[in-house]
C-alpha atoms as a PDB file:
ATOM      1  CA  UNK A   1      18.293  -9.366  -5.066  1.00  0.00           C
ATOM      2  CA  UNK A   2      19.416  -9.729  -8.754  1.00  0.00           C
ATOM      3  CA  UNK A   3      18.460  -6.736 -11.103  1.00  0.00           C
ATOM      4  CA  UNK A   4      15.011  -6.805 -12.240  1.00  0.00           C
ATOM      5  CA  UNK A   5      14.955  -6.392 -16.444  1.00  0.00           C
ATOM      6  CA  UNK A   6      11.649  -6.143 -17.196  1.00  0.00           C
ATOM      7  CA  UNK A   7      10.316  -7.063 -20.577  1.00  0.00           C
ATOM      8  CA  UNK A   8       7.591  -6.541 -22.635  1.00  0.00           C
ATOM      9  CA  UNK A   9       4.940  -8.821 -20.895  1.00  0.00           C
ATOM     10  CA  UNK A  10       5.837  -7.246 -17.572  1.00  0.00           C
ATOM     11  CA  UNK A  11       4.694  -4.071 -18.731  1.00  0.00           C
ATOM     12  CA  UNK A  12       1.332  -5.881 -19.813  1.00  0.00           C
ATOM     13  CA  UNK A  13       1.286  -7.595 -16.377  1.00  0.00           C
ATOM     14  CA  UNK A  14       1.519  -4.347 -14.579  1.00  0.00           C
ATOM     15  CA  UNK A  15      -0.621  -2.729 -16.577  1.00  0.00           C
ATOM     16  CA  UNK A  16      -3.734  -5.283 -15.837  1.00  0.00           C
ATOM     17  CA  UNK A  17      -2.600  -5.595 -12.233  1.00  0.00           C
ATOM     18  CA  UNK A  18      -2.728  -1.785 -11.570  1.00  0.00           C
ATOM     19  CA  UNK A  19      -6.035  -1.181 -13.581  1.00  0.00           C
ATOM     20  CA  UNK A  20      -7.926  -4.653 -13.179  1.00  0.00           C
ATOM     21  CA  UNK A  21      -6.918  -5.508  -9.626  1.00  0.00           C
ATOM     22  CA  UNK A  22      -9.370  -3.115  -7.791  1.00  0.00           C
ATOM     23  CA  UNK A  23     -11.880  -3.661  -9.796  1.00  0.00           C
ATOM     24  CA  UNK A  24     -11.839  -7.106  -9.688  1.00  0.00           C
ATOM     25  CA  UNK A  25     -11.204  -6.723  -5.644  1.00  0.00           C
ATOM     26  CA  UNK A  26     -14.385  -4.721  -5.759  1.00  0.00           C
ATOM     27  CA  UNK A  27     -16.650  -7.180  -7.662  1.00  0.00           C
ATOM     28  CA  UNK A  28     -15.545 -10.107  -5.899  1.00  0.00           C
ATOM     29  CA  UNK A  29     -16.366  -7.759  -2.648  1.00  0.00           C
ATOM     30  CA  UNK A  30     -19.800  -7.213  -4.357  1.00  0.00           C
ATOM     31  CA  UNK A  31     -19.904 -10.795  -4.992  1.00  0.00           C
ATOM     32  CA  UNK A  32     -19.398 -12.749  -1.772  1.00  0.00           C
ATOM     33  CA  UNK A  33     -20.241 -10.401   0.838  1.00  0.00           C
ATOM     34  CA  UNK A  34     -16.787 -10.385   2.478  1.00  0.00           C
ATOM     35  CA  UNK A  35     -13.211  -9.273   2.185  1.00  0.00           C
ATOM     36  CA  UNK A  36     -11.350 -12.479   2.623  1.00  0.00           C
ATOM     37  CA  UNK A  37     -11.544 -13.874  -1.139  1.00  0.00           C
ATOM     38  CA  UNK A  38     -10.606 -10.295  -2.557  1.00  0.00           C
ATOM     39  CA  UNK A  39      -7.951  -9.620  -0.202  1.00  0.00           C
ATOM     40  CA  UNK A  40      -6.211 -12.771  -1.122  1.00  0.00           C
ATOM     41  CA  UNK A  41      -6.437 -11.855  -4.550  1.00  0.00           C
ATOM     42  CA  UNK A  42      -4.916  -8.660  -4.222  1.00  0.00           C
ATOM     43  CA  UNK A  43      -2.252 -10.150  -1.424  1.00  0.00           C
ATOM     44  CA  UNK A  44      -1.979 -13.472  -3.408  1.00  0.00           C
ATOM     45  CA  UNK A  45      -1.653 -12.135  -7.338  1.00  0.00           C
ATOM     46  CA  UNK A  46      -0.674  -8.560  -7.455  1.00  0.00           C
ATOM     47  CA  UNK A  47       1.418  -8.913  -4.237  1.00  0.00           C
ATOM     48  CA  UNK A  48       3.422 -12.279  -4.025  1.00  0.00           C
ATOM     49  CA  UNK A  49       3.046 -14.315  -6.947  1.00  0.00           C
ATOM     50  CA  UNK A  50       3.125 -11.770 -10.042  1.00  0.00           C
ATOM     51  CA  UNK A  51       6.149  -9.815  -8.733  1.00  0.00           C
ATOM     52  CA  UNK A  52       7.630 -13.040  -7.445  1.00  0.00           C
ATOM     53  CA  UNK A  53       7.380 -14.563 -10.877  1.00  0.00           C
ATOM     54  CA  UNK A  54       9.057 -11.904 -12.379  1.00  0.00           C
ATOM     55  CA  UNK A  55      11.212 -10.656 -10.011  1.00  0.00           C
ATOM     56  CA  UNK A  56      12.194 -13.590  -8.174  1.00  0.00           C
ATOM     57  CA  UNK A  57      11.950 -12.153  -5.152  1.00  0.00           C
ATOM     58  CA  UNK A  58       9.367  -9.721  -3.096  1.00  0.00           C
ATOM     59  CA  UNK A  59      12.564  -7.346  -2.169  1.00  0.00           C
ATOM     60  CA  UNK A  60      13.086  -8.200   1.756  1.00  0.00           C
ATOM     61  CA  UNK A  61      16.745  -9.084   1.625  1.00  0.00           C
ATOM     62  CA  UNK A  62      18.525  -7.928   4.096  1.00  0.00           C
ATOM     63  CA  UNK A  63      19.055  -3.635   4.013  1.00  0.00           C
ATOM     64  CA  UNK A  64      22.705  -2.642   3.005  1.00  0.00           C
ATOM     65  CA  UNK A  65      22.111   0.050   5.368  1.00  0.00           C
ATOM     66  CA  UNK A  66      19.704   1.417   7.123  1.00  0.00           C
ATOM     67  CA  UNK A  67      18.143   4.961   5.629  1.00  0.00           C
ATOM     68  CA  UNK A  68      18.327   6.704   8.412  1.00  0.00           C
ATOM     69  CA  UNK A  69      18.017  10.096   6.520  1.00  0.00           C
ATOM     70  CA  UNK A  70      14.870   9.181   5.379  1.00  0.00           C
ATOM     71  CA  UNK A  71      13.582   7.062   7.925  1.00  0.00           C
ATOM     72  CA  UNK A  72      13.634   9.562  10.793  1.00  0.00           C
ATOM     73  CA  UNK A  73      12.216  12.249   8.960  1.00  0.00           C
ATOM     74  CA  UNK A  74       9.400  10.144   7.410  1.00  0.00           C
ATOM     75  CA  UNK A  75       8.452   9.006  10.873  1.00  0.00           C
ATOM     76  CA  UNK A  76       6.608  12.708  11.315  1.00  0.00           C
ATOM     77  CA  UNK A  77       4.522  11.637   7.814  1.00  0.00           C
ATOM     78  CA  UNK A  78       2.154   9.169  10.574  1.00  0.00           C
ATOM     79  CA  UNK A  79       2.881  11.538  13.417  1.00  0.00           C
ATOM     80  CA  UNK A  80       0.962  13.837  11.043  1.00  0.00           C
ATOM     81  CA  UNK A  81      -2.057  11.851  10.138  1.00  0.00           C
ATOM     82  CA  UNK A  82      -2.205  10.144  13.040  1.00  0.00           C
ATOM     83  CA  UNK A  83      -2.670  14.111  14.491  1.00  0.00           C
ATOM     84  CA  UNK A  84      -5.276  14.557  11.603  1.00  0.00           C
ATOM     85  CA  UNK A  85      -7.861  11.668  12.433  1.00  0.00           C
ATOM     86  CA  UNK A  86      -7.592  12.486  16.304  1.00  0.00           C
ATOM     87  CA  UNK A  87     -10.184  14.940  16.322  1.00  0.00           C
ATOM     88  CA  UNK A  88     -12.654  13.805  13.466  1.00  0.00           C
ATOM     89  CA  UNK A  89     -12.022   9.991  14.288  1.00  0.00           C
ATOM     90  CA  UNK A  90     -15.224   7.751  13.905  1.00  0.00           C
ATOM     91  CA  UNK A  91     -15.250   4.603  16.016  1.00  0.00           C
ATOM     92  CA  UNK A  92     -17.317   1.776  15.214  1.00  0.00           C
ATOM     93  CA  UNK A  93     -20.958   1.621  16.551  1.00  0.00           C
ATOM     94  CA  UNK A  94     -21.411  -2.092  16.540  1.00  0.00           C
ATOM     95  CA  UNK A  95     -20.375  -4.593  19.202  1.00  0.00           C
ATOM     96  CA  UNK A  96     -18.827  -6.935  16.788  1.00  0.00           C
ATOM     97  CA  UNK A  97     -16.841  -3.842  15.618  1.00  0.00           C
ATOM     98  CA  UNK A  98     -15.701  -2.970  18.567  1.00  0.00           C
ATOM     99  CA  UNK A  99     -14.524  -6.073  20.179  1.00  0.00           C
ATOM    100  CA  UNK A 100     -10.887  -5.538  21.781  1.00  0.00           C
ATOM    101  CA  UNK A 101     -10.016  -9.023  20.731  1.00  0.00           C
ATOM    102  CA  UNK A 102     -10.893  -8.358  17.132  1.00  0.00           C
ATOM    103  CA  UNK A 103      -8.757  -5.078  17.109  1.00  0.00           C
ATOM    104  CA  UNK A 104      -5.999  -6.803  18.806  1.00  0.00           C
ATOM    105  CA  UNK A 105      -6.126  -9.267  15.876  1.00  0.00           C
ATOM    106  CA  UNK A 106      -6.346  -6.905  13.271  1.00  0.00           C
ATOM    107  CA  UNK A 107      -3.295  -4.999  14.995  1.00  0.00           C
ATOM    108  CA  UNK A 108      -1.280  -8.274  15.053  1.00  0.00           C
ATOM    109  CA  UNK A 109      -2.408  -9.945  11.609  1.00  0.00           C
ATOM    110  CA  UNK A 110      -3.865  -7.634   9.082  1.00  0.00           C
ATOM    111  CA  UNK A 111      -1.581  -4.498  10.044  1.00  0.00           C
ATOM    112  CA  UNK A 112       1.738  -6.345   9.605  1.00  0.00           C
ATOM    113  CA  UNK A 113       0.213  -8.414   6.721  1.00  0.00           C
ATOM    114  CA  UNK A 114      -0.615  -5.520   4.871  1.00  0.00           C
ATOM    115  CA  UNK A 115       2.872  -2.994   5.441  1.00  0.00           C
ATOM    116  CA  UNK A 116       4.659  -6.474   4.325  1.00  0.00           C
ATOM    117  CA  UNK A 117       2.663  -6.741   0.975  1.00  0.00           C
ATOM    118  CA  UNK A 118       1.023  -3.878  -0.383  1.00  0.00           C
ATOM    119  CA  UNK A 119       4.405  -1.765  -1.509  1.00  0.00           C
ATOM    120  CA  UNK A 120       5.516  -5.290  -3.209  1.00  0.00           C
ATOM    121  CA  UNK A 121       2.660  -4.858  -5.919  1.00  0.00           C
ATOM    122  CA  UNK A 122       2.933  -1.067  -6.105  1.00  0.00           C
ATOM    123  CA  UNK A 123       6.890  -1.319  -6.929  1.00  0.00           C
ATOM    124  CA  UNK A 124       6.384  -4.019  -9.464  1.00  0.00           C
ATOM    125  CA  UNK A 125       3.760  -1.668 -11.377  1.00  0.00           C
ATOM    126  CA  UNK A 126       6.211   1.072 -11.376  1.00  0.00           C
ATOM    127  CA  UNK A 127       9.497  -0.482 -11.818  1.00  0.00           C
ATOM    128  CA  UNK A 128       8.004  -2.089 -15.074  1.00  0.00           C
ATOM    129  CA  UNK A 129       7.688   0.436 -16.686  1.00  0.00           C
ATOM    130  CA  UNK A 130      10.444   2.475 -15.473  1.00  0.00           C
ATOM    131  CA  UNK A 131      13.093   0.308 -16.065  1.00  0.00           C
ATOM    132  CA  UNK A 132      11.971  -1.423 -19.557  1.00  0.00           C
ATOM    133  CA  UNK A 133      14.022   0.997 -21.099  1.00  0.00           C
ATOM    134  CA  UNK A 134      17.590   1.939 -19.886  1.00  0.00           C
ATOM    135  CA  UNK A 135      17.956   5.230 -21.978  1.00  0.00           C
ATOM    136  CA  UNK A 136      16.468   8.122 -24.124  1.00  0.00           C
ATOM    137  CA  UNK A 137      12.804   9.335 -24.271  1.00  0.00           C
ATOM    138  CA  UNK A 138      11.718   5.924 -23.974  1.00  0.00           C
ATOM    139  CA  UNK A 139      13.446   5.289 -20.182  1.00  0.00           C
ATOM    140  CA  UNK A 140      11.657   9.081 -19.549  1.00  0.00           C
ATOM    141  CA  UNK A 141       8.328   7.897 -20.458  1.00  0.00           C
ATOM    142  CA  UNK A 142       8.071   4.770 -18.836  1.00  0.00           C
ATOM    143  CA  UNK A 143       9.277   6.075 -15.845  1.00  0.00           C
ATOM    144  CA  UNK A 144       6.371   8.688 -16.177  1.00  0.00           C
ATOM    145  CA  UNK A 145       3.968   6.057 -17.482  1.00  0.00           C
ATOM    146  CA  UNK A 146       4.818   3.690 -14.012  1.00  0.00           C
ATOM    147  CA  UNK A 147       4.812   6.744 -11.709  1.00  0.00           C
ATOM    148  CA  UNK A 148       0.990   7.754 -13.017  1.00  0.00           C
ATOM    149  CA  UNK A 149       0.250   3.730 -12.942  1.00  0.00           C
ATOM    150  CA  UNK A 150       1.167   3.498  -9.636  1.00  0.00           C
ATOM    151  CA  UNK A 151      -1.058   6.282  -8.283  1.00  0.00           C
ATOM    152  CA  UNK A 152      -3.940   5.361 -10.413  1.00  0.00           C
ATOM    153  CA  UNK A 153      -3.322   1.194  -8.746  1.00  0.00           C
ATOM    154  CA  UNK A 154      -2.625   3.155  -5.095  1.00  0.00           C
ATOM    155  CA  UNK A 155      -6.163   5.334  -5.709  1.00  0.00           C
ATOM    156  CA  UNK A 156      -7.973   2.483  -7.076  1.00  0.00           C
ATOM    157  CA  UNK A 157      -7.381   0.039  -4.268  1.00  0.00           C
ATOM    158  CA  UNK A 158      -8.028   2.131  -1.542  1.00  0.00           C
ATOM    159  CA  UNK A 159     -11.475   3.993  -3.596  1.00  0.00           C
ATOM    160  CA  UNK A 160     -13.395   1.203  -5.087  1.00  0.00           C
ATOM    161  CA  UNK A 161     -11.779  -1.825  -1.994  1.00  0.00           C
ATOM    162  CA  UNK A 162     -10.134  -0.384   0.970  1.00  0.00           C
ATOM    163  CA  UNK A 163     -13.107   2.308   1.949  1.00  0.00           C
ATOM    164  CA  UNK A 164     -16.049  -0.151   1.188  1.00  0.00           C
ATOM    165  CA  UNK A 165     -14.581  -1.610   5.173  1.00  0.00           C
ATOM    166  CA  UNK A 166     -11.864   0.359   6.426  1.00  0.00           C
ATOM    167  CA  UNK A 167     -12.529   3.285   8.820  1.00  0.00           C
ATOM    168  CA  UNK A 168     -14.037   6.369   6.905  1.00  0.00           C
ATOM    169  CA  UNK A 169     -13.431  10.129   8.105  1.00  0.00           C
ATOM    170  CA  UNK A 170     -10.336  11.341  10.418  1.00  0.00           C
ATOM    171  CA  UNK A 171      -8.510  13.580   8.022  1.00  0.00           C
ATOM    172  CA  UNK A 172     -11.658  16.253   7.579  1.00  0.00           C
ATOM    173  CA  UNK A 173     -12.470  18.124   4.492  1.00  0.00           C
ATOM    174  CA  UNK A 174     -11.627  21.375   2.233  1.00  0.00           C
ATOM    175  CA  UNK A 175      -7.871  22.074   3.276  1.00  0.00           C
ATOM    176  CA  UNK A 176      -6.868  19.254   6.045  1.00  0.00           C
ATOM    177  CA  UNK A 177      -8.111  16.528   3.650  1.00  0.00           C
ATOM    178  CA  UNK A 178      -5.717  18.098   1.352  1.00  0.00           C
ATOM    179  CA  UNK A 179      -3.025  17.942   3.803  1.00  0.00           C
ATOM    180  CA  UNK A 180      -3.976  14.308   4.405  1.00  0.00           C
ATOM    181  CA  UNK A 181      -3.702  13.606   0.541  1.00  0.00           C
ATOM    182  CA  UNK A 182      -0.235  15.331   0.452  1.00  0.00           C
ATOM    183  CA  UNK A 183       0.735  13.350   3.571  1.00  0.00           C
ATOM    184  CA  UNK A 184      -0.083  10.368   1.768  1.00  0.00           C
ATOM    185  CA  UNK A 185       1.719  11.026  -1.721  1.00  0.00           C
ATOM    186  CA  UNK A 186       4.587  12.023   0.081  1.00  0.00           C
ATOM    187  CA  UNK A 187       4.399   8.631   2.861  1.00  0.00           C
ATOM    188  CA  UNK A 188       4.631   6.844  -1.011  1.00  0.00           C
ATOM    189  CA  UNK A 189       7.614   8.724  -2.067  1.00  0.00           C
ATOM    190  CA  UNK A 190       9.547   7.852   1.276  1.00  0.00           C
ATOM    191  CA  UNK A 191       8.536   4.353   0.761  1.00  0.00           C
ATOM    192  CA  UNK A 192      10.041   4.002  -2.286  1.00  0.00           C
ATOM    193  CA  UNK A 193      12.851   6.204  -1.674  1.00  0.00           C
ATOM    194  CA  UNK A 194      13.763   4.213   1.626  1.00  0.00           C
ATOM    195  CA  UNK A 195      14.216   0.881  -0.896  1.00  0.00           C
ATOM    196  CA  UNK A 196      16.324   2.308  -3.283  1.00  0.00           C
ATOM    197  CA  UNK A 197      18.598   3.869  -0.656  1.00  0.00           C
ATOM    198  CA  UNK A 198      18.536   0.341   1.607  1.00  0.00           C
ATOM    199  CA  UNK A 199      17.770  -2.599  -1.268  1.00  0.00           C
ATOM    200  CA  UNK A 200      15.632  -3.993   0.792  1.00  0.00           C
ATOM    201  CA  UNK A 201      11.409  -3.307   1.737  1.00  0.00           C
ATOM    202  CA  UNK A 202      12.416  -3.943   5.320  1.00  0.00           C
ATOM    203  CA  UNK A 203      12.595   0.049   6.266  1.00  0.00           C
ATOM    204  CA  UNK A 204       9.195   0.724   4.495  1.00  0.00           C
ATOM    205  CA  UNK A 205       7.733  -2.341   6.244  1.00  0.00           C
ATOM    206  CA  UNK A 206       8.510  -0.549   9.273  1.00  0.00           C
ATOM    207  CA  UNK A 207       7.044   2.466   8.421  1.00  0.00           C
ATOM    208  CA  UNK A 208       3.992   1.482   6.297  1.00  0.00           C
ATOM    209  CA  UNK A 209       3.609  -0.431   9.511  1.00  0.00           C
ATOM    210  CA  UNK A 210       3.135   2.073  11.767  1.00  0.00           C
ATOM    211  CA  UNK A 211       0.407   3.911   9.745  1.00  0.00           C
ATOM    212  CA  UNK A 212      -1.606   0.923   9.764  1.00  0.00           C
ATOM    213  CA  UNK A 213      -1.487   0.927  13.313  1.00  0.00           C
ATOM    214  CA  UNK A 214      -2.398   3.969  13.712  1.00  0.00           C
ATOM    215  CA  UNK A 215      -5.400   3.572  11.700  1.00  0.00           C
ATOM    216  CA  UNK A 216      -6.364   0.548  13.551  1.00  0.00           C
ATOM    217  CA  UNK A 217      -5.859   1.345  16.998  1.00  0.00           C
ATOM    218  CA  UNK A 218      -7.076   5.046  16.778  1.00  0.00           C
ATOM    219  CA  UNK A 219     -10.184   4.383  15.571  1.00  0.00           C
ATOM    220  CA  UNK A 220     -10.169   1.060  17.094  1.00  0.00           C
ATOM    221  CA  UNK A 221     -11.139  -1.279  14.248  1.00  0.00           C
ATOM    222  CA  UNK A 222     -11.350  -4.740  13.641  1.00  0.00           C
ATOM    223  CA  UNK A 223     -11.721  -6.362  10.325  1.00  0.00           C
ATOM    224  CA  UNK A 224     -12.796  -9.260  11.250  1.00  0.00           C
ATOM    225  CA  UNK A 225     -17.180  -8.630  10.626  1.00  0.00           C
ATOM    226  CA  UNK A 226     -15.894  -7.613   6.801  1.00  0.00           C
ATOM    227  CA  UNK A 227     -13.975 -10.363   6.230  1.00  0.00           C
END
């Protein structure tokens, strides 16, 4: 993948894709009753074709290694959720919900759809900003700028789209939701982390993967009555 230089529209692009995107997920949710036309906005736009504009690629070449350093300890980050939701899981009370063939779909389509895309919009938002600027305060600020961006577009998403459908509950309250938030922050920083070391999205595929799954097939969901 050639070196991304980011300009000056990029960091307007990311800007407007990490603060309008949910919102305009949410509305369209709002609008049409379902989560097919907003999730191919937020797949489509702020997943494939702004970053592949300006990129010119979505970052799956193939890994110059594989971070194993990372990888293996970043495996426990799911291990640990997955341990959180056990106990306080809430299955779905509705046939429809609950139909095995819907959960195997969502397990074989949405889960892999979603690890393959999501960290492709999230990385554009941030590496805007952070490397506009190769030096001084400026390369300091938008690196702080795209790190708070990218939380705010990462808190957005999942507050005002993902939990309008997705399963609610399984990580508590008070101290083990704060675990679970911590869990989470840190799953992003090994995400990240795992592309810079490999140059390539393939390792955090893997592992964004897996806690999908988990949510999925522990509190055996299927997508398929929201969409």
């Amino acid at each position: 993948m050639a070196p991304f230089r980011p300009t000056t529209l990029d960091l307007l692009l990311a800007t407007l894709l990490a603060l309008g995107i949910p919102v305009a997920a949410a509305a369209l949710l709002d609008r049409t009753g379902g989560a097919l036309m907003p999730l191919a906005l937020y797949y489509g736009v702020a997943c494939v074709a702004v970053p592949w504009w300006r990129r010119k690629s979505l970052g799956y070449d193939a890994p110059r290694r594989w971070p194993w350093e990372i990888f293996l300890p970043a495996l426990l980050l799911p291990i640990g959720l997955a341990a959180l939701k056990w106990n306080d899981r809430i299955l779905p009370d509705t046939p429809a919900a609950a139909a095995t063939s819907g959960v195997i779909l969502t397990a074989l389509i949405w889960a892999p759809l979603n690890a393959l895309l999501e960290q492709v919009g999230w990385f554009y938002v941030l590496d805007a900003w952070r490397l506009r600027w190769s030096t001084g305060w400026q390369r300091a600020a938008g690196t702080i700028i795209g790190i708070v961006l990218t939380l705010v577009f990462i808190a957005l998403i999942h507050i005002l789209f993902w939990a309008r459908f997705l399963p609610a509950g399984g990580e508590g309250s008070g101290a083990l939701l704060a675990i679970a938030q911590i869990l989470n922050l840190l799953l992003t920083g090994a995400y990240w982390w795992m592309w810079q070391r490999s140059g390539s999205l393939w390792p955090t595929f893997v592992l964004h993967l897996l806690v999908d799954l988990q949510l999925v097939l522990l509190s055996w969901y299927s997508i398929i009555p929201a969409l």
